[in-house]
Protein backbone atom coordinates (compact mmCIF):
# COMPACT_ATOMS: atom_id res chain seq x y z
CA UNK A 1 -108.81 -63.61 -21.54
CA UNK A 2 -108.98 -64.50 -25.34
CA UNK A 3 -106.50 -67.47 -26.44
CA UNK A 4 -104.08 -66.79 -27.70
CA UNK A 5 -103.72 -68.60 -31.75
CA UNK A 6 -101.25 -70.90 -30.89
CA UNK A 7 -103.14 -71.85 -27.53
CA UNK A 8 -105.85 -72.19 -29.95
CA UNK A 9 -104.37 -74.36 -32.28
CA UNK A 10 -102.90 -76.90 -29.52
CA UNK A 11 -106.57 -76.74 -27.96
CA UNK A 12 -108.26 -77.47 -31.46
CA UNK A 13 -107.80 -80.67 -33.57
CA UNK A 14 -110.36 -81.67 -35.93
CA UNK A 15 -112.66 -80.02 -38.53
CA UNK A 16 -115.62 -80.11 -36.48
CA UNK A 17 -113.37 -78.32 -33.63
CA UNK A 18 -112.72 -75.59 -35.85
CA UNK A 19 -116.24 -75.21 -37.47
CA UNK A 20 -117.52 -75.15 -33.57
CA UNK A 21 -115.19 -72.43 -32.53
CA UNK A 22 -115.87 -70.10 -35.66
CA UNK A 23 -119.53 -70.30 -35.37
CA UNK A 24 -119.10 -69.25 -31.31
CA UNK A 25 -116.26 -66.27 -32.44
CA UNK A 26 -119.43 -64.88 -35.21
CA UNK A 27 -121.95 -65.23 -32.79
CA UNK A 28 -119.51 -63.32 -30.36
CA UNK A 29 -118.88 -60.82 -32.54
CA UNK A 30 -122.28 -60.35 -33.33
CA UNK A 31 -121.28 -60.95 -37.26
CA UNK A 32 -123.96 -60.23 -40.25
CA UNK A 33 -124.95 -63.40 -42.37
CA UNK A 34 -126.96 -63.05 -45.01
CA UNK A 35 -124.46 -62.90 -48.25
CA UNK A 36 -125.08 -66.96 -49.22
CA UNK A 37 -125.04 -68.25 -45.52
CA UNK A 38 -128.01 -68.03 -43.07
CA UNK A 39 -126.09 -68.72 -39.52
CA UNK A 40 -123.18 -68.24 -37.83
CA UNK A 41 -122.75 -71.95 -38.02
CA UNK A 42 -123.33 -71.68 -41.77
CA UNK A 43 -121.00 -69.11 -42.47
CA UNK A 44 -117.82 -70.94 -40.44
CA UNK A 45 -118.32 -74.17 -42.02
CA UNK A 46 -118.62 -72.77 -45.55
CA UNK A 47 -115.44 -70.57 -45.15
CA UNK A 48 -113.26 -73.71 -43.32
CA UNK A 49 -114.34 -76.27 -45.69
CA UNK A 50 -113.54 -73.59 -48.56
CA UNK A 51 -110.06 -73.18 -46.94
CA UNK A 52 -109.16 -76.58 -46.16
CA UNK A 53 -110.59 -77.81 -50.23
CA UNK A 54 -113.31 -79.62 -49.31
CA UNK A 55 -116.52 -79.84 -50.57
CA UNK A 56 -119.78 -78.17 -48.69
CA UNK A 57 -121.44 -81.66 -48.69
CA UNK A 58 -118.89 -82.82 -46.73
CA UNK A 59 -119.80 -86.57 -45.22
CA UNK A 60 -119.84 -86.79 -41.37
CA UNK A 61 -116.93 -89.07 -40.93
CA UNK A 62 -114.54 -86.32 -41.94
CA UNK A 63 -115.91 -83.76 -39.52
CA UNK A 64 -113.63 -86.09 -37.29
CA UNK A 65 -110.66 -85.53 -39.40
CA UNK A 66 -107.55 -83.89 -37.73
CA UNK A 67 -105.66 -80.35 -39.21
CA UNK A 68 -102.63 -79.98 -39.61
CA UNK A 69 -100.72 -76.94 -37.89
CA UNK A 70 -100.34 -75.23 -41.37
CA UNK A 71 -104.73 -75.81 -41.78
CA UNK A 72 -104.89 -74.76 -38.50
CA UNK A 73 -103.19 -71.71 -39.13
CA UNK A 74 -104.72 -70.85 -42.18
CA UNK A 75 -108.23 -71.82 -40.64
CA UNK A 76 -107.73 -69.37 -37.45
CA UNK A 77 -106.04 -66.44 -39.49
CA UNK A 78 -109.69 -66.45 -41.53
CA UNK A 79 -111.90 -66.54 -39.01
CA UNK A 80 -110.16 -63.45 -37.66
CA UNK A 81 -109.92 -61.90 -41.13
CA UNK A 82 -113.51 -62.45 -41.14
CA UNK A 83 -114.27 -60.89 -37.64
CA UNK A 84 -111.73 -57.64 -38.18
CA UNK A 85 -113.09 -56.52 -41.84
CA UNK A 86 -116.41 -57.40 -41.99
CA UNK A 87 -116.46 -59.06 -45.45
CA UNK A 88 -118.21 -61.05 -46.86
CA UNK A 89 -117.02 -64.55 -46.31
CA UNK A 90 -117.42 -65.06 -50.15
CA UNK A 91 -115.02 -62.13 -50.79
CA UNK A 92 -112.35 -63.75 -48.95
CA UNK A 93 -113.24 -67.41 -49.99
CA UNK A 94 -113.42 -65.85 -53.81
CA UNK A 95 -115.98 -67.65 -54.47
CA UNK A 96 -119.97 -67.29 -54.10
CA UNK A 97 -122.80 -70.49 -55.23
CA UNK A 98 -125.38 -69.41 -56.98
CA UNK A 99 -127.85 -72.03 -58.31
CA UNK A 100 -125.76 -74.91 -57.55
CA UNK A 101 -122.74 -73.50 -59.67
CA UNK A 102 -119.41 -71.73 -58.48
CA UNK A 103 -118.67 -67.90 -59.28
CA UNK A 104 -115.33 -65.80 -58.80
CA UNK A 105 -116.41 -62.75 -56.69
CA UNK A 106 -114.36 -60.22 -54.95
CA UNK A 107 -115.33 -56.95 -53.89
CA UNK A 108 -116.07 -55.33 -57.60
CA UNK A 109 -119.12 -57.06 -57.30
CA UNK A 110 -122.38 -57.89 -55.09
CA UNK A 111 -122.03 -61.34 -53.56
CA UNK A 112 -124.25 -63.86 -55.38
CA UNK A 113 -127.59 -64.11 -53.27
CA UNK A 114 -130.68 -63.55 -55.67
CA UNK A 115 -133.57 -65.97 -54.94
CA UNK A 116 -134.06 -65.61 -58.89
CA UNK A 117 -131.67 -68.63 -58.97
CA UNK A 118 -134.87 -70.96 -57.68
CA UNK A 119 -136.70 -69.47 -61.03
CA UNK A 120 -133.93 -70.22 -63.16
CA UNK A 121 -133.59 -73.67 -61.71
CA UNK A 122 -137.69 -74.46 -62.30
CA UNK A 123 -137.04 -72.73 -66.67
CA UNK A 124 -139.09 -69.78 -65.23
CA UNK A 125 -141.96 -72.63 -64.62
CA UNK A 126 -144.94 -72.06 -66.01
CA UNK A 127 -144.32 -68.72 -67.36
CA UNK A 128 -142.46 -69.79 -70.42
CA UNK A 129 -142.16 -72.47 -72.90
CA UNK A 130 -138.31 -73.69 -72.18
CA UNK A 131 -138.24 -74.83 -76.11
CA UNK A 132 -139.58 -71.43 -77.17
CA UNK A 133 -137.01 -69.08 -75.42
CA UNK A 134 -134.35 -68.44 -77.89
CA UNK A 135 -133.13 -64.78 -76.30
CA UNK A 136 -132.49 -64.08 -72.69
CA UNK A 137 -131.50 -60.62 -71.40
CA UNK A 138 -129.89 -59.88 -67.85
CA UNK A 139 -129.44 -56.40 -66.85
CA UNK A 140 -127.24 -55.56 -63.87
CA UNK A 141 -125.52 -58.72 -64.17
CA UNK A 142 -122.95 -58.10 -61.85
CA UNK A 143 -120.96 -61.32 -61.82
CA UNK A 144 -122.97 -63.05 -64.70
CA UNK A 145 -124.03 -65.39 -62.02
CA UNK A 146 -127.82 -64.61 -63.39
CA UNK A 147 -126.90 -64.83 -67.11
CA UNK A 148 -124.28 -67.81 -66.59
CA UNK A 149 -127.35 -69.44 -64.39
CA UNK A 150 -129.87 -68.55 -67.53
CA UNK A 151 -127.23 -70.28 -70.06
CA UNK A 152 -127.03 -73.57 -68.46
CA UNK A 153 -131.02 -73.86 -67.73
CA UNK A 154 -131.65 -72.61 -71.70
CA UNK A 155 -128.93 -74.37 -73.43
CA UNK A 156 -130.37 -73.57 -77.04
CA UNK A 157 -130.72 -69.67 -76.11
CA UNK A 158 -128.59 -67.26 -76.55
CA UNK A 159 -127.56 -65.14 -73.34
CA UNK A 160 -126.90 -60.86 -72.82
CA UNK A 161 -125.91 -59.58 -70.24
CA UNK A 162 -125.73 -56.10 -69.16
CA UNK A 163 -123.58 -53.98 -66.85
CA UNK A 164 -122.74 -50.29 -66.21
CA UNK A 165 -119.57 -50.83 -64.44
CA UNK A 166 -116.56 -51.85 -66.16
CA UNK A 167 -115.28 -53.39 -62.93
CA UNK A 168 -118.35 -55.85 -63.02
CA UNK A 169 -118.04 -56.99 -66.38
CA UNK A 170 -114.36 -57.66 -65.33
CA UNK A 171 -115.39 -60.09 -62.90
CA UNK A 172 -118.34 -61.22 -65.31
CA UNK A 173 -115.76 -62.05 -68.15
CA UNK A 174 -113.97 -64.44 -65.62
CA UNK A 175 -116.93 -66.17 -64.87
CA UNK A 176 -118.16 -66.71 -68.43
CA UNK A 177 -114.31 -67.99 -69.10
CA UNK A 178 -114.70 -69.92 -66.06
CA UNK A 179 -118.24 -71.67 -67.07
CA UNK A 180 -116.66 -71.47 -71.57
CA UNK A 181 -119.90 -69.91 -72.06
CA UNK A 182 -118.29 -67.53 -74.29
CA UNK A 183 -119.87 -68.64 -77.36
CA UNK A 184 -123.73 -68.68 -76.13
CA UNK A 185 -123.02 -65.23 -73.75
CA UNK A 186 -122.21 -61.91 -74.65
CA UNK A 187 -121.59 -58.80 -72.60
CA UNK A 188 -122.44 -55.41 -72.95
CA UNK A 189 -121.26 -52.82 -70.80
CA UNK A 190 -124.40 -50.47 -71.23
CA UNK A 191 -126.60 -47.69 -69.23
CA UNK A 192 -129.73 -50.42 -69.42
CA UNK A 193 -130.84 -50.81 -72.62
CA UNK A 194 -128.92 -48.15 -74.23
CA UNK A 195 -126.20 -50.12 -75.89
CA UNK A 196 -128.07 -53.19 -76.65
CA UNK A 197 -128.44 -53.93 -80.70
CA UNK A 198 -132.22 -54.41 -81.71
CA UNK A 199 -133.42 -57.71 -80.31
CA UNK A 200 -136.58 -58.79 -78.66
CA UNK A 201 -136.03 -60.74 -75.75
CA UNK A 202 -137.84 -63.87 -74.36
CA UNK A 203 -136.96 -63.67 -70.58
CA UNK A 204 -135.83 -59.96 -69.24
CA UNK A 205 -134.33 -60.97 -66.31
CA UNK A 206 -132.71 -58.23 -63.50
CA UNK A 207 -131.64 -57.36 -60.01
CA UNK A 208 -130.94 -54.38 -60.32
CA UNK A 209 -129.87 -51.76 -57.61
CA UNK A 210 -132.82 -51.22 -55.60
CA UNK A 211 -132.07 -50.00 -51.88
CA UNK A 212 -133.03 -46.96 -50.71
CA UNK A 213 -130.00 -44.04 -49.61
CA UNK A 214 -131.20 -43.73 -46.57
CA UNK A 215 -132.16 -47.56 -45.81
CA UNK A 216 -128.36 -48.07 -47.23
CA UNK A 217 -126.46 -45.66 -44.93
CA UNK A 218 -128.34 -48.02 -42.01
CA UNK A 219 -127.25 -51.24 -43.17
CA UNK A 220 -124.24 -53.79 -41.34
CA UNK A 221 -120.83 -53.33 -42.39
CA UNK A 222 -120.95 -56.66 -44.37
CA UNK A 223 -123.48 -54.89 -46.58
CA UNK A 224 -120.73 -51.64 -46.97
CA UNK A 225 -117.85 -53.85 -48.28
CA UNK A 226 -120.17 -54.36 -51.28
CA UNK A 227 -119.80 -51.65 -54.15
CA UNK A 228 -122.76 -49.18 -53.38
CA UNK A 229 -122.85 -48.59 -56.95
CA UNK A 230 -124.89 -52.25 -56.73
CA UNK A 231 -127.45 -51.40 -54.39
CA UNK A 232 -128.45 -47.89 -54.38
CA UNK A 233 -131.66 -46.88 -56.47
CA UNK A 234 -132.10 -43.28 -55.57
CA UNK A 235 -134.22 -41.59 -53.04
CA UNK A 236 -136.87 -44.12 -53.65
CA UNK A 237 -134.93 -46.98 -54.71
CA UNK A 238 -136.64 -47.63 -57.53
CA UNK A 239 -134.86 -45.16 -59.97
CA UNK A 240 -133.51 -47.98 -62.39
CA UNK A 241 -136.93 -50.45 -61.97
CA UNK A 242 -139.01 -47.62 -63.16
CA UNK A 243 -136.23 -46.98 -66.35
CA UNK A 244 -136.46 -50.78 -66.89
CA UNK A 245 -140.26 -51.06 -66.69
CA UNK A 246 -140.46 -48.24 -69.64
CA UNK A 247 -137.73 -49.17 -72.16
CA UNK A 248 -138.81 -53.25 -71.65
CA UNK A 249 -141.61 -52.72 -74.09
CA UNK A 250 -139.80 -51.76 -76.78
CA UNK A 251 -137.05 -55.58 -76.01
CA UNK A 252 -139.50 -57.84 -74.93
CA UNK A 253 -140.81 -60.21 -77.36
CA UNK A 254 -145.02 -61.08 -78.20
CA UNK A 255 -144.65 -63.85 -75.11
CA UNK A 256 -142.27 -62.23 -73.11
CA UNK A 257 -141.69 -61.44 -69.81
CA UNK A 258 -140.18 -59.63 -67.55
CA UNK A 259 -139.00 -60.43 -63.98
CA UNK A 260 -137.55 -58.00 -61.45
CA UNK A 261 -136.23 -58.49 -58.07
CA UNK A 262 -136.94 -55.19 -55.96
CA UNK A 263 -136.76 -56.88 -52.40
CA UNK A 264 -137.69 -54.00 -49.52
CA UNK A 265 -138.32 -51.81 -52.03
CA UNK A 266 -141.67 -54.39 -53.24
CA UNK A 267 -144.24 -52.06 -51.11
CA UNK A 268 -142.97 -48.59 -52.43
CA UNK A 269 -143.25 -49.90 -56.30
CA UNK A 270 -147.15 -51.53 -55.80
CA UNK A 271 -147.79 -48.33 -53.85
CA UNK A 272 -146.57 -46.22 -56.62
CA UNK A 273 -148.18 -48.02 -58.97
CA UNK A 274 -151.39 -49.42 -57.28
CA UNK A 275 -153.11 -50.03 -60.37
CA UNK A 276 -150.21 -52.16 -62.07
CA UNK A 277 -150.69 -56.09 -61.54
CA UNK A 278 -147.38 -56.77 -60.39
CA UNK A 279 -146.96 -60.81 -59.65
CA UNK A 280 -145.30 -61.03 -56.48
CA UNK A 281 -143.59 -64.71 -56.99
CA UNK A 282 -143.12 -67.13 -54.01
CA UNK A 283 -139.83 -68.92 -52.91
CA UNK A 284 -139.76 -72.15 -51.60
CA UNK A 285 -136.46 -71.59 -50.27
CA UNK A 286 -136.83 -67.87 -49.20
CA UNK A 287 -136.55 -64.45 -50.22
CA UNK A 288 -139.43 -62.35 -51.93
CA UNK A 289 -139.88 -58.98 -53.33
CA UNK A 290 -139.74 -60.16 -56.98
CA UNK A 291 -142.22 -59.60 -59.53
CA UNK A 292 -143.07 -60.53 -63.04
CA UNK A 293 -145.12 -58.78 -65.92
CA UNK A 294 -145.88 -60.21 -68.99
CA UNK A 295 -145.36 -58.41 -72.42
CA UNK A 296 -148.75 -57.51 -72.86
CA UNK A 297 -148.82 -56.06 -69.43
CA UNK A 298 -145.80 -54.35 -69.85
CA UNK A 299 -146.98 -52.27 -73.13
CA UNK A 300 -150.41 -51.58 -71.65
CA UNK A 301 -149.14 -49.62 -68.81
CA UNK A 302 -146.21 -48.82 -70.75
CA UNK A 303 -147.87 -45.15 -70.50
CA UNK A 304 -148.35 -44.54 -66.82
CA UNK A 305 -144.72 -45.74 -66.07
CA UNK A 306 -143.23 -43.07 -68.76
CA UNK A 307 -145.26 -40.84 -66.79
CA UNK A 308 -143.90 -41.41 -63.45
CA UNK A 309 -140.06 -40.40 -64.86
CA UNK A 310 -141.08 -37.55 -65.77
């Protein structure tokens, strides 16, 4: 018989009693992770610390540190919240980390995850000249948490970012308030490229929605509290890679280049395109399925991709 939650908060005492007990109620439930959290384990310790204001780096000697009945409460009421909807821990935290920095999220926007952060981290390393980049474009931005990322690696460049849905430029102003980047980033709420004034671009950067419908409709309920509108790419999933990959020649500047993240939808794009020499970049800390064409590589097939919407 399940405890009841004040059996569980008489039974329960510390932080490290509480982070134990919500890893075993995920596992039970047979939760997803995989929206900034890896485990079970990961995912309860990120969403109690976040409750209970602490930080994730947390030293050992408060693990041992006893709630009070209010933390408790709060702590046990979450990890059911979590169990019962199937969110997102971040939507309920409001709050997602994304290259070391904090965003607002809720559920207007896809939950921070991209392992583009590690590029932005390393100044796109060795595929640009940090001192050289003056322009940096993000479509799909989502949060920001790309763009926002982009403006504190490139301090001296100036940041747009990109977004067909009015709710996730919403959530992107917050976060560019939240960072006072409002001076070095500007929004656009644009199809693409289509509202963008005349500028030629250093780094095109963009996760765009790339899932296909039918891989979608099969994917955990964690994944279906997310806005579909960020994840589906058509039949193929690569409706909106193959518009960016034609309309980048015309932004991208001499040196320029442009990196995509595709994810499951890498094999269908090389297939399509078998003669296109799509960089697949490595991750030291995980994820793939992102490539990266250079200008010149861009405008020489710039051809066969305008064929392939037609």
């Amino acid at each position: 018989m399940q405890q009841t939650s004040v059996e569980i908060r008489e039974t329960l005492v510390t932080v490290r009693d509480y982070i134990r007990w919500g890893a075993s109620r995920f596992a039970e439930a047979q939760l997803f992770h995989g929206h900034g959290t890896a485990s079970a384990l990961d995912d309860a310790a990120a969403l109690i610390l976040h409750s209970l204001h602490l930080p994730y780096n947390l030293s050992d000697s408060y693990f041992s540190a006893c709630l009070t009945y209010a933390e408790r409460d709060k702590v046990i009421a979450l990890i059911e919240q979590r169990i019962t909807t199937r969110m997102p821990s971040a939507y309920l935290m409001r709050e997602a980390i994304f290259a070391g920095l904090p965003f607002y999220v809720d559920e207007r926007v896809l939950v921070p995850r991209s392992p583009i952060a590690e590029l932005i981290s390393s100044q796109f390393d060795p595929w640009v000249e940090p001192e050289q980049v003056q322009h940096i474009l993000d479509l799909c931005t989502g949060s920001a948490c790309i763009a926002i990322a982009c403006a504190y690696a490139f301090p001296a460049a100036m940041v747009d970012a990109v977004d067909l849905s009015q709710d996730a430029l919403a959530v992107a102003k917050i976060n560019v308030a939240k960072h006072e980047l409002e001076e070095q980033l500007s929004l656009y709420h644009s199809d693409l490229f289509s509202a963008l004034p005349a500028q030629k671009y250093d780094v095109i950067v963009s996760n765009p929605p790339y899932v296909a419908i039918s891989e979608w409709e099969q994917l955990p309920a964690e994944f279906h509290a997310e806005p579909e509108m960020g994840f589906t790419g058509g039949e193929t999933g690569l409706d909106l890679v193959i518009k960016i990959l034609v309309a980048a020649a015309d932004y991208l500047a001499e040196k320029g280049v442009l990196i995509v993240e595709v994810g499951s939808s890498a094999e269908t794009l090389q297939t399509q395109f078998p003669d296109v020499p799509f960089y697949w970049l490595d991750f030291e800390r995980g994820g793939d399925g992102v490539f990266l064409l250079t200008a010149e590589q861009v405008l020489a097939f710039n051809e066969l991709f305008k064929r392939a919407l037609d």
